[in-house]
Protein backbone atom coordinates (compact mmCIF):
# COMPACT_ATOMS: atom_id res chain seq x y z
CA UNK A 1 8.61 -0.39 15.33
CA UNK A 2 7.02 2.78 14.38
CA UNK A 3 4.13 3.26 11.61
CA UNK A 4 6.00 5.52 9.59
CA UNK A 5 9.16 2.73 9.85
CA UNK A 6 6.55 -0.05 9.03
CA UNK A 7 5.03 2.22 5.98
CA UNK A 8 8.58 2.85 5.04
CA UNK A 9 9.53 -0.91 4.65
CA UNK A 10 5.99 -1.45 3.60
CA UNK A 11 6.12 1.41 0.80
CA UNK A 12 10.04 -0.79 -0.60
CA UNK A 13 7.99 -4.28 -0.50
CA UNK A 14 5.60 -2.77 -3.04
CA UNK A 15 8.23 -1.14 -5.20
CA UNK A 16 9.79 -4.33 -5.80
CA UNK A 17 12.30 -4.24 -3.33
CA UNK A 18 13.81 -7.79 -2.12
CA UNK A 19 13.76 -8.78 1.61
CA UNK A 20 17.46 -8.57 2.04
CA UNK A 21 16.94 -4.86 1.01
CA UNK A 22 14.04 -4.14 3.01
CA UNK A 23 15.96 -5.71 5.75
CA UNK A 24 19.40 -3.47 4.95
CA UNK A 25 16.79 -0.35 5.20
CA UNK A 26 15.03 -1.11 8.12
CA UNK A 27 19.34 -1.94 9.68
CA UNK A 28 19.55 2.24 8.59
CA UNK A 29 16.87 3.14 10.26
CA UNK A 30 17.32 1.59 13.74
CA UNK A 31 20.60 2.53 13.61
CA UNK A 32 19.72 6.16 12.65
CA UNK A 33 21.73 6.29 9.92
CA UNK A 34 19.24 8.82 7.89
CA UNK A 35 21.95 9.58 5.45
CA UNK A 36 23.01 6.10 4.47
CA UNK A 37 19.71 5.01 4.09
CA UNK A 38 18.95 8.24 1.58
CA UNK A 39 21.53 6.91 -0.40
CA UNK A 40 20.27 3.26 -0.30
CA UNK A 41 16.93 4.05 -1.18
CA UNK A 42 18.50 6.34 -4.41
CA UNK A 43 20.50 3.02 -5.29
CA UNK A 44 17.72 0.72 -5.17
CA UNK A 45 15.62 3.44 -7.54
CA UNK A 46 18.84 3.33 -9.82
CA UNK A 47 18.08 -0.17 -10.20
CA UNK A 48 14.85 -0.40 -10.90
CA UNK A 49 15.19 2.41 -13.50
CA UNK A 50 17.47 0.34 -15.11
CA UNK A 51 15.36 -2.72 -15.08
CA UNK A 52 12.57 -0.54 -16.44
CA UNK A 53 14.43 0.63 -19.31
CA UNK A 54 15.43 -2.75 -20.02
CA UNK A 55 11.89 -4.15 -19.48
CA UNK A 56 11.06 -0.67 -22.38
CA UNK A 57 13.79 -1.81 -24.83
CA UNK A 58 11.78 -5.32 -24.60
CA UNK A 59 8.93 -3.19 -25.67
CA UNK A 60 9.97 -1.69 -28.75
CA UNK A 61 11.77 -4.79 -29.89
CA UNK A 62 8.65 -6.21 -29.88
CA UNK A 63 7.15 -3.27 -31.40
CA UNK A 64 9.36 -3.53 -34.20
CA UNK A 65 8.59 -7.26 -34.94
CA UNK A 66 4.99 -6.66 -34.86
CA UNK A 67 5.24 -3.90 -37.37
CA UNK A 68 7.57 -6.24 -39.53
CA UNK A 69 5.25 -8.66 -39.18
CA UNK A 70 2.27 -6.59 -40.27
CA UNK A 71 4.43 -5.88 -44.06
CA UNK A 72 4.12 -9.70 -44.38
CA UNK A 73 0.24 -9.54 -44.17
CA UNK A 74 0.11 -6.21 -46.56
CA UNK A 75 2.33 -8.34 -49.37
């Protein structure tokens, strides 16, 4: 395996990236499939956009408590 293949699957372990997704990548590249694995790597971002705007609507519901907590103190 080459470094920049090992930095590639390296580089998706520490985004969060599960090992049967790592392993589908790492399928792409030693199959050369440069394309398909472009479009992997966009889906895998998709998700974990989506799990970080979940992860920020967590956030400001929390926020919001905390702030309607805070009026209870002020009363």
């Amino acid at each position: 395996m080459s470094e920049q293949t090992e930095n590639l699957l390296a580089g998706m372990a520490e985004a969060g990236c599960t090992k049967e997704e790592i392993q589908r990548a790492g399928c792409f590249l030693n199959a050369g499939s440069f394309n398909e694995l472009t479009k992997f790597l966009k889906q895998c971002r998709c998700a974990l956009m989506e799990q970080m705007h979940e992860s920020q609507n967590r956030v400001d519901r929390m926020d919001y408590l905390i702030r309607q907590t805070e009026k209870f103190s002020v009363k």
